[in-house]
N, C-alpha and C. Protein backbone atom coordinates (compact mmCIF):
# COMPACT_ATOMS: atom_id res chain seq x y z
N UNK A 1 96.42 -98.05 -131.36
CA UNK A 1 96.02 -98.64 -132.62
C UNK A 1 96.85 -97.98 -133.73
N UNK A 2 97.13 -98.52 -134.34
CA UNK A 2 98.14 -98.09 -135.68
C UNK A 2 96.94 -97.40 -136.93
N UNK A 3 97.81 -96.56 -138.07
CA UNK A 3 96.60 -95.77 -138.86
C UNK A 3 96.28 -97.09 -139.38
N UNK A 4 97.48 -98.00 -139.50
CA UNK A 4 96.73 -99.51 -140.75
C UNK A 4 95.70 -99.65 -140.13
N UNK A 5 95.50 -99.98 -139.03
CA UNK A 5 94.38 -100.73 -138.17
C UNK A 5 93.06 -99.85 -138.38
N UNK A 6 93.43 -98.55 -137.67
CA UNK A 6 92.38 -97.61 -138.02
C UNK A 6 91.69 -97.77 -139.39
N UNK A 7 92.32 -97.05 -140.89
CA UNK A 7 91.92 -97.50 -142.21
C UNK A 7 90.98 -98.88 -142.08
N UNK A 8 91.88 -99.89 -141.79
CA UNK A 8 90.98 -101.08 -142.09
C UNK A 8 89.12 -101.03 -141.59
N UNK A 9 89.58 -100.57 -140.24
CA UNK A 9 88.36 -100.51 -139.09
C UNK A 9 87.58 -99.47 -139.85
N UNK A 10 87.63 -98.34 -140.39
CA UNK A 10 86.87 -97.72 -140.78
C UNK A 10 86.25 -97.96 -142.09
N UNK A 11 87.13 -98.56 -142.97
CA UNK A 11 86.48 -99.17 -144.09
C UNK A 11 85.44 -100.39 -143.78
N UNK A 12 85.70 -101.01 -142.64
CA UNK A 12 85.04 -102.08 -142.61
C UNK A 12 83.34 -101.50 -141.91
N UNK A 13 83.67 -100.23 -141.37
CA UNK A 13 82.34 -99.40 -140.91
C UNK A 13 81.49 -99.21 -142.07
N UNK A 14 82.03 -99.08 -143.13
CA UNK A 14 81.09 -98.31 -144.29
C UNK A 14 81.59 -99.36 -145.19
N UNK A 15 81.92 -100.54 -145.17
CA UNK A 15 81.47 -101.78 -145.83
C UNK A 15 82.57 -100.99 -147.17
N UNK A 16 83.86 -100.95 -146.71
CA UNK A 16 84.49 -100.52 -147.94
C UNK A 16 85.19 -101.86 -148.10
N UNK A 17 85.85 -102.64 -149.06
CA UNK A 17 86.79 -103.62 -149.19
C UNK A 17 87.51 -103.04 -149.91
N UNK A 18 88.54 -103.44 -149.35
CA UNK A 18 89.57 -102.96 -150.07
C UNK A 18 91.57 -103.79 -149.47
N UNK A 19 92.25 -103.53 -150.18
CA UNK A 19 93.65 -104.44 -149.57
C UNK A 19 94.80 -103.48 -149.58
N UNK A 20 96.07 -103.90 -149.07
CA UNK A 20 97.30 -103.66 -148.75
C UNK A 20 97.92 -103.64 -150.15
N UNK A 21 98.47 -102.66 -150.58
CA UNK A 21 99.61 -102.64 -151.64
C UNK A 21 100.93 -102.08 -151.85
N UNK A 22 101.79 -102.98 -151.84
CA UNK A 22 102.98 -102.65 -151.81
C UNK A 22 103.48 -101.71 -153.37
N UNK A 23 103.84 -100.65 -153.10
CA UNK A 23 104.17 -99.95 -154.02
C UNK A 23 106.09 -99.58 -153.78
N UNK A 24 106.31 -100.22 -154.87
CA UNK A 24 108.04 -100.55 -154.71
C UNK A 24 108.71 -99.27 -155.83
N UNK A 25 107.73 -98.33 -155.53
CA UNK A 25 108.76 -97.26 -156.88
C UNK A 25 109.34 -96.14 -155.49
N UNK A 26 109.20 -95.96 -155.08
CA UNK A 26 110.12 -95.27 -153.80
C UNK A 26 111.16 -96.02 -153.26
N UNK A 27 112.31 -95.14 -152.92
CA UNK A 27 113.53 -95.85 -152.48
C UNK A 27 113.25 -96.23 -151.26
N UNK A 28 112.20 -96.79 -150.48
CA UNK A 28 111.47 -96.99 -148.83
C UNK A 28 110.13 -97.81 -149.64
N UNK A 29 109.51 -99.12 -149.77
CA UNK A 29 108.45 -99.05 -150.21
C UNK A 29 107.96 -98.68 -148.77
N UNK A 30 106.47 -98.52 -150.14
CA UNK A 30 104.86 -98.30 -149.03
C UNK A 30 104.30 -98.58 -149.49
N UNK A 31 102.95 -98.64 -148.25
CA UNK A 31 102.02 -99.33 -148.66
C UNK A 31 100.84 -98.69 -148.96
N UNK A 32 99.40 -98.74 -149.86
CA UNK A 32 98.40 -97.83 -149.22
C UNK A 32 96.99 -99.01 -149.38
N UNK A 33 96.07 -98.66 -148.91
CA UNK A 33 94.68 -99.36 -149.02
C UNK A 33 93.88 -98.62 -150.29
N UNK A 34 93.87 -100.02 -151.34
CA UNK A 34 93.59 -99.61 -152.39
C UNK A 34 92.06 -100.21 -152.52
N UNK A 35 90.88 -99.25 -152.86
CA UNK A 35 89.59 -100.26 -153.08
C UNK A 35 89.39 -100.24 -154.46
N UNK A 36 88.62 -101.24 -154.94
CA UNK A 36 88.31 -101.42 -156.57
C UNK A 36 87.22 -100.29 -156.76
N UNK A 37 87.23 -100.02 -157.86
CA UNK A 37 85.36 -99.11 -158.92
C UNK A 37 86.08 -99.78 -160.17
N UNK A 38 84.83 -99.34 -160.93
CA UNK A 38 84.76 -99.53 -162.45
C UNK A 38 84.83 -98.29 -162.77
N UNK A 39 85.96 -98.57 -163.88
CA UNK A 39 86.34 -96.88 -164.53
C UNK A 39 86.22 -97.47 -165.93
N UNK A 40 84.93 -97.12 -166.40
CA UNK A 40 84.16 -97.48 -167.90
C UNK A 40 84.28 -98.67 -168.00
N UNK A 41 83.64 -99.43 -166.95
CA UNK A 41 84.25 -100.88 -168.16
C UNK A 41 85.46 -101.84 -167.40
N UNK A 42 86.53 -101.17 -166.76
CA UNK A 42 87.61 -101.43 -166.96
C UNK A 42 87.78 -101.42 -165.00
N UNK A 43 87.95 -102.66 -164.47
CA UNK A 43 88.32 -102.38 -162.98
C UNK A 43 89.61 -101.87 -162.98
N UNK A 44 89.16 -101.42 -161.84
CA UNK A 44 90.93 -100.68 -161.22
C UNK A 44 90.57 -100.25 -159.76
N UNK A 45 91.92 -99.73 -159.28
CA UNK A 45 91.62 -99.05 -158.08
C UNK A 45 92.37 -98.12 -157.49
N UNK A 46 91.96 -97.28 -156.86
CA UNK A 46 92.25 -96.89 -156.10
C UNK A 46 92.73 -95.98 -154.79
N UNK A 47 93.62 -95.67 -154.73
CA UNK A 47 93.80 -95.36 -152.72
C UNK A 47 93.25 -94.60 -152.46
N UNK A 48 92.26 -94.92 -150.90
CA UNK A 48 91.31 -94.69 -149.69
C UNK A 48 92.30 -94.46 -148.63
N UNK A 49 92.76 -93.31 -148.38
CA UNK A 49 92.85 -92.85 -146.89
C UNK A 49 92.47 -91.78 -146.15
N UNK A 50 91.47 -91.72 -145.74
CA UNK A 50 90.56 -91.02 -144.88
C UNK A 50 91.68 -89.72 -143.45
N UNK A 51 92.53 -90.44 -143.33
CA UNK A 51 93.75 -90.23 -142.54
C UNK A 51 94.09 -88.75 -143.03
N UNK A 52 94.53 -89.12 -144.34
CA UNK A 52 95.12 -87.95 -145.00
C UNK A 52 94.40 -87.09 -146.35
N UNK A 53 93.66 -87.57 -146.23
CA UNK A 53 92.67 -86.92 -147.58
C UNK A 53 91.54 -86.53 -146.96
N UNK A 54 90.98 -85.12 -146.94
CA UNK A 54 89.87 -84.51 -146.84
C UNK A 54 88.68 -85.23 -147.11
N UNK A 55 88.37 -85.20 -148.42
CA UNK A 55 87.89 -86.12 -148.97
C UNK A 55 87.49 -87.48 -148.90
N UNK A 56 88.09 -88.42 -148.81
CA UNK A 56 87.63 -89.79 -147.67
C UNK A 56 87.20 -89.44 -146.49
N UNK A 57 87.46 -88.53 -145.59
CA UNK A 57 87.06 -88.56 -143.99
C UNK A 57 85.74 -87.78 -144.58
N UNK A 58 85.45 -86.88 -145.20
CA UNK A 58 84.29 -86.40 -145.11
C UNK A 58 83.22 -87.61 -145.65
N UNK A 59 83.40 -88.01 -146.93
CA UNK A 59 82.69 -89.05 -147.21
C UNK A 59 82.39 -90.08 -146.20
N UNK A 60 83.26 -90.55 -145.61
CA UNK A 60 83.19 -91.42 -144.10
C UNK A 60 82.50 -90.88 -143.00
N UNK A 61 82.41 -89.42 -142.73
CA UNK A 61 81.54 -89.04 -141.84
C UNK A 61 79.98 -88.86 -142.25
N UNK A 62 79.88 -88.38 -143.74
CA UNK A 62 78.83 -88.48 -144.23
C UNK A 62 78.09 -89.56 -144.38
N UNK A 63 78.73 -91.07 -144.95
CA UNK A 63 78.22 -92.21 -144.85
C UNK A 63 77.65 -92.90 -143.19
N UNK A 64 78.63 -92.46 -142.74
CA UNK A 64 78.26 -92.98 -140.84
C UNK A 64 77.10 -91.95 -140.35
N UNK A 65 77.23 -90.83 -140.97
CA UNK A 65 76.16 -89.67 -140.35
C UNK A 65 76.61 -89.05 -139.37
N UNK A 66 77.67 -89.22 -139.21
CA UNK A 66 78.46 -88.21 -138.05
C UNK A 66 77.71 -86.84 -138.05
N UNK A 67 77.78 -86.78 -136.66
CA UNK A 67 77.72 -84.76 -136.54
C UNK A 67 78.72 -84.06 -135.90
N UNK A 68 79.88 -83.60 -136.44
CA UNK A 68 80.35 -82.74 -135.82
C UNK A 68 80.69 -81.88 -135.47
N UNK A 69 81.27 -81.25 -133.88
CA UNK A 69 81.55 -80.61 -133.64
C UNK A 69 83.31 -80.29 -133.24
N UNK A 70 83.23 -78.94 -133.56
CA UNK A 70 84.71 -78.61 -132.62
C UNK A 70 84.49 -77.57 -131.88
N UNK A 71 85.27 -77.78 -130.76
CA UNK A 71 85.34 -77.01 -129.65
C UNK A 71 86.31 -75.84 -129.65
N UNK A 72 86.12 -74.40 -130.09
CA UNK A 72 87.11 -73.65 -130.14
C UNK A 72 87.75 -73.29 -128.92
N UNK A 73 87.36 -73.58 -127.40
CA UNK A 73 88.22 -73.12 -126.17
C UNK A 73 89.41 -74.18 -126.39
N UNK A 74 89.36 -75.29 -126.56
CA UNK A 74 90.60 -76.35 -126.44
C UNK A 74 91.30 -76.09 -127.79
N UNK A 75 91.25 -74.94 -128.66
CA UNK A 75 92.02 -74.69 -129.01
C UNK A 75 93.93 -74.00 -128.65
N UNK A 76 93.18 -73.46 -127.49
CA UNK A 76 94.26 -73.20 -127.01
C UNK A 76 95.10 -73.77 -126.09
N UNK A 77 94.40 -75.01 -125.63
CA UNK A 77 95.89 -75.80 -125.30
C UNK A 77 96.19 -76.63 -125.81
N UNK A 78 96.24 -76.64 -127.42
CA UNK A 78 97.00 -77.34 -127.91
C UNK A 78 96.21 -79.02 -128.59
N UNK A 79 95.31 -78.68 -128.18
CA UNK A 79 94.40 -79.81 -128.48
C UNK A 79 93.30 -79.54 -129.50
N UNK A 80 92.70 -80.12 -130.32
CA UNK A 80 91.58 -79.89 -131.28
C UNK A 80 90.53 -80.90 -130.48
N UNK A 81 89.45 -80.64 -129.67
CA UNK A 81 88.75 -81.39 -129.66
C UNK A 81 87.45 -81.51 -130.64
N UNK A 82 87.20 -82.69 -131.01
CA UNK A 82 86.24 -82.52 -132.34
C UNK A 82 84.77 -83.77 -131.64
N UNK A 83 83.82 -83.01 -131.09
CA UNK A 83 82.68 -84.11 -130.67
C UNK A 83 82.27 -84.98 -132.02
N UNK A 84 81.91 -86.01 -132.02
CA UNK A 84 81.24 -86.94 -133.31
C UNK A 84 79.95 -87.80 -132.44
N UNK A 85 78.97 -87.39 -133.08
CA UNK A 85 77.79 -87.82 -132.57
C UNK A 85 76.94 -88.43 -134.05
N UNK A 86 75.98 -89.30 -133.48
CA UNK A 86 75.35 -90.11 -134.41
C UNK A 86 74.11 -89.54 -134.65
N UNK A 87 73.11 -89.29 -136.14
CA UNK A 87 72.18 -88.90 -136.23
C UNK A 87 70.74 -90.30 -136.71
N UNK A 88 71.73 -91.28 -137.04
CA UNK A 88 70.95 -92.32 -137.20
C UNK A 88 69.65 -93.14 -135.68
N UNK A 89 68.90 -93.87 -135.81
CA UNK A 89 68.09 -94.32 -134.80
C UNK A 89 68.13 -95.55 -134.26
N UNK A 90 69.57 -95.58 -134.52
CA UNK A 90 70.28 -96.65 -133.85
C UNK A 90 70.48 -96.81 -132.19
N UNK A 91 70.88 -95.45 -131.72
CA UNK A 91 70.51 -95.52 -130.67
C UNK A 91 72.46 -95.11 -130.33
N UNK A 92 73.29 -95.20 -131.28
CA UNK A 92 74.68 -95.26 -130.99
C UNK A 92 74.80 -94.39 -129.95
N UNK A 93 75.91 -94.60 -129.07
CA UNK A 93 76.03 -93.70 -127.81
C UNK A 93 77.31 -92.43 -128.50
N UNK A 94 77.01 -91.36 -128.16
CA UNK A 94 77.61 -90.16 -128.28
C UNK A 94 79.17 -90.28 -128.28
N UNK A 95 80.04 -90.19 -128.77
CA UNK A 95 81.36 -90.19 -128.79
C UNK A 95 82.60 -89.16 -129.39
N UNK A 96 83.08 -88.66 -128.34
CA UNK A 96 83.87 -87.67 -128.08
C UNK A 96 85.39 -87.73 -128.07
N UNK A 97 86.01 -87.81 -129.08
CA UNK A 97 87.73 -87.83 -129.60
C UNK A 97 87.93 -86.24 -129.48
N UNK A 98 90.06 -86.57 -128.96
CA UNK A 98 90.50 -85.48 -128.59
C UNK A 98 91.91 -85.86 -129.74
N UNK A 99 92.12 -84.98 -130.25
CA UNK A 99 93.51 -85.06 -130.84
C UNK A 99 94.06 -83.78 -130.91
N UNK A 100 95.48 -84.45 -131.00
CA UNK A 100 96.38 -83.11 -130.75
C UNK A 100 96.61 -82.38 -132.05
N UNK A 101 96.41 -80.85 -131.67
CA UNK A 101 96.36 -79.61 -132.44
C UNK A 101 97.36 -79.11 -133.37
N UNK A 102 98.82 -79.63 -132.91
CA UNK A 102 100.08 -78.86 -133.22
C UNK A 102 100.29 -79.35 -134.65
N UNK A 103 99.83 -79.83 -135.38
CA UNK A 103 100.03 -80.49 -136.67
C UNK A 103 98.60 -80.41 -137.71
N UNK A 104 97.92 -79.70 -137.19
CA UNK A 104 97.00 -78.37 -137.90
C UNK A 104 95.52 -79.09 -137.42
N UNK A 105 94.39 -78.54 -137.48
CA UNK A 105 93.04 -79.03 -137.41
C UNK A 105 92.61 -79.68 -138.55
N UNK A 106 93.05 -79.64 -139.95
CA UNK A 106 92.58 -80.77 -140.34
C UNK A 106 92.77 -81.99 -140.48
N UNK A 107 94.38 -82.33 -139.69
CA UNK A 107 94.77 -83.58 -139.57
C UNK A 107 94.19 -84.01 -139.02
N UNK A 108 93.59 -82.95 -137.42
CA UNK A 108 93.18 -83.53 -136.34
C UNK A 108 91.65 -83.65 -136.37
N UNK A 109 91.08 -83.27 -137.18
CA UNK A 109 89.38 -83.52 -137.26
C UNK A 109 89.46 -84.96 -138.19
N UNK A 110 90.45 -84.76 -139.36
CA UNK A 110 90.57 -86.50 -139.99
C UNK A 110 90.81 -87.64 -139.15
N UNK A 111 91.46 -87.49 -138.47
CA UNK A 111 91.46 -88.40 -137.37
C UNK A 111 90.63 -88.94 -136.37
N UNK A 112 90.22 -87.32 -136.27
CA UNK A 112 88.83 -87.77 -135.18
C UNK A 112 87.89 -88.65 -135.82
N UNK A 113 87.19 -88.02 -137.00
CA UNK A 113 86.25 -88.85 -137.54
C UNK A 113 87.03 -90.12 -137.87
N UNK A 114 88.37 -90.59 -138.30
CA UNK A 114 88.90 -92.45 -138.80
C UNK A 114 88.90 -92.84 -137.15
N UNK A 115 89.04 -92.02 -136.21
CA UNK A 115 89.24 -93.43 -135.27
C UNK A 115 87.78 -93.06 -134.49
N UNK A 116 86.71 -92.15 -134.85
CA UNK A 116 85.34 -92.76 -134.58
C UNK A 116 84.82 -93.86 -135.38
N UNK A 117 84.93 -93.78 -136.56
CA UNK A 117 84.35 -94.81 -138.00
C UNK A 117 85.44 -96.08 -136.80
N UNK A 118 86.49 -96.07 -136.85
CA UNK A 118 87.09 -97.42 -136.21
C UNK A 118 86.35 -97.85 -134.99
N UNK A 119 86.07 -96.74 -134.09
CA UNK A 119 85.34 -98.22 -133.05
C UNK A 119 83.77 -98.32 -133.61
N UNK A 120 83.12 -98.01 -134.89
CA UNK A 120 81.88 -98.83 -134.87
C UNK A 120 82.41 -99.79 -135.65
N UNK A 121 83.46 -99.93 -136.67
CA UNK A 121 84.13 -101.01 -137.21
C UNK A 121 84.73 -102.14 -136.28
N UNK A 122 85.15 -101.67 -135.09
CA UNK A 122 85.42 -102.47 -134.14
C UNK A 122 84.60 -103.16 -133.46
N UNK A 123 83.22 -102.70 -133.39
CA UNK A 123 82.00 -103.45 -132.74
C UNK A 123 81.17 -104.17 -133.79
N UNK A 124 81.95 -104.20 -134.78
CA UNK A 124 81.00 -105.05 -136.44
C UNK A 124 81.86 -106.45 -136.25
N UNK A 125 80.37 -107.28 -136.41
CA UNK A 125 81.14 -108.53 -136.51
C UNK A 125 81.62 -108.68 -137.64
């Protein structure tokens, strides 16, 4: 699954809307997922990525109710494993992401929690 896909899937978990924007001031455009608020009055928006911002993934785990854990033995080979379990009475089944370590633990716990938020986004009609 690509991060676009992921982003989308996880916004669509926690009922975020939001779209694709091409931002053409870099000599490479890019793109990011921008959602609307009201800033006094005045819409605007913007960028949600959970991927790379502390900040969105925690809010995203907090909104889903995630609980997690990390496993400090799989630290050492190279892996961050981070358990994400549900506290709601939904009944969600327990789910356990592994991502790789070498590019620091908080990439790899952001991740864990966007591509847990993605498969309950994936099971939302």
């Amino acid at each position: 699954m690509t991060d676009q896909e992921l982003i989308e899937l996880a916004a669509k978990a926690v009922g975020i809307k939001g779209e694709w924007v091409r931002d053409t001031a870099f000599i490479q455009a890019r793109y990011s997922f921008n959602v609307p608020y009201d800033n006094h009055g005045m819409m605007t928006s913007i960028e949600w990525n959970p991927l790379r911002e502390d900040s969105d993934a925690m809010r995203l785990a907090i909104n889903l109710g995630m609980n997690l854990m990390m496993l400090p033995a799989s630290l050492k080979n190279g892996f961050c494993t981070v358990g994400v379990g549900f506290s709601n009475e939904s009944g969600s089944p327990r789910i356990t992401i592994s991502e790789n370590y070498n590019q620091g633990p908080y990439k790899a716990v952001r991740r864990a929690i966007v591509r847990a938020a993605a498969e309950i986004g994936r099971k939302m009609p």
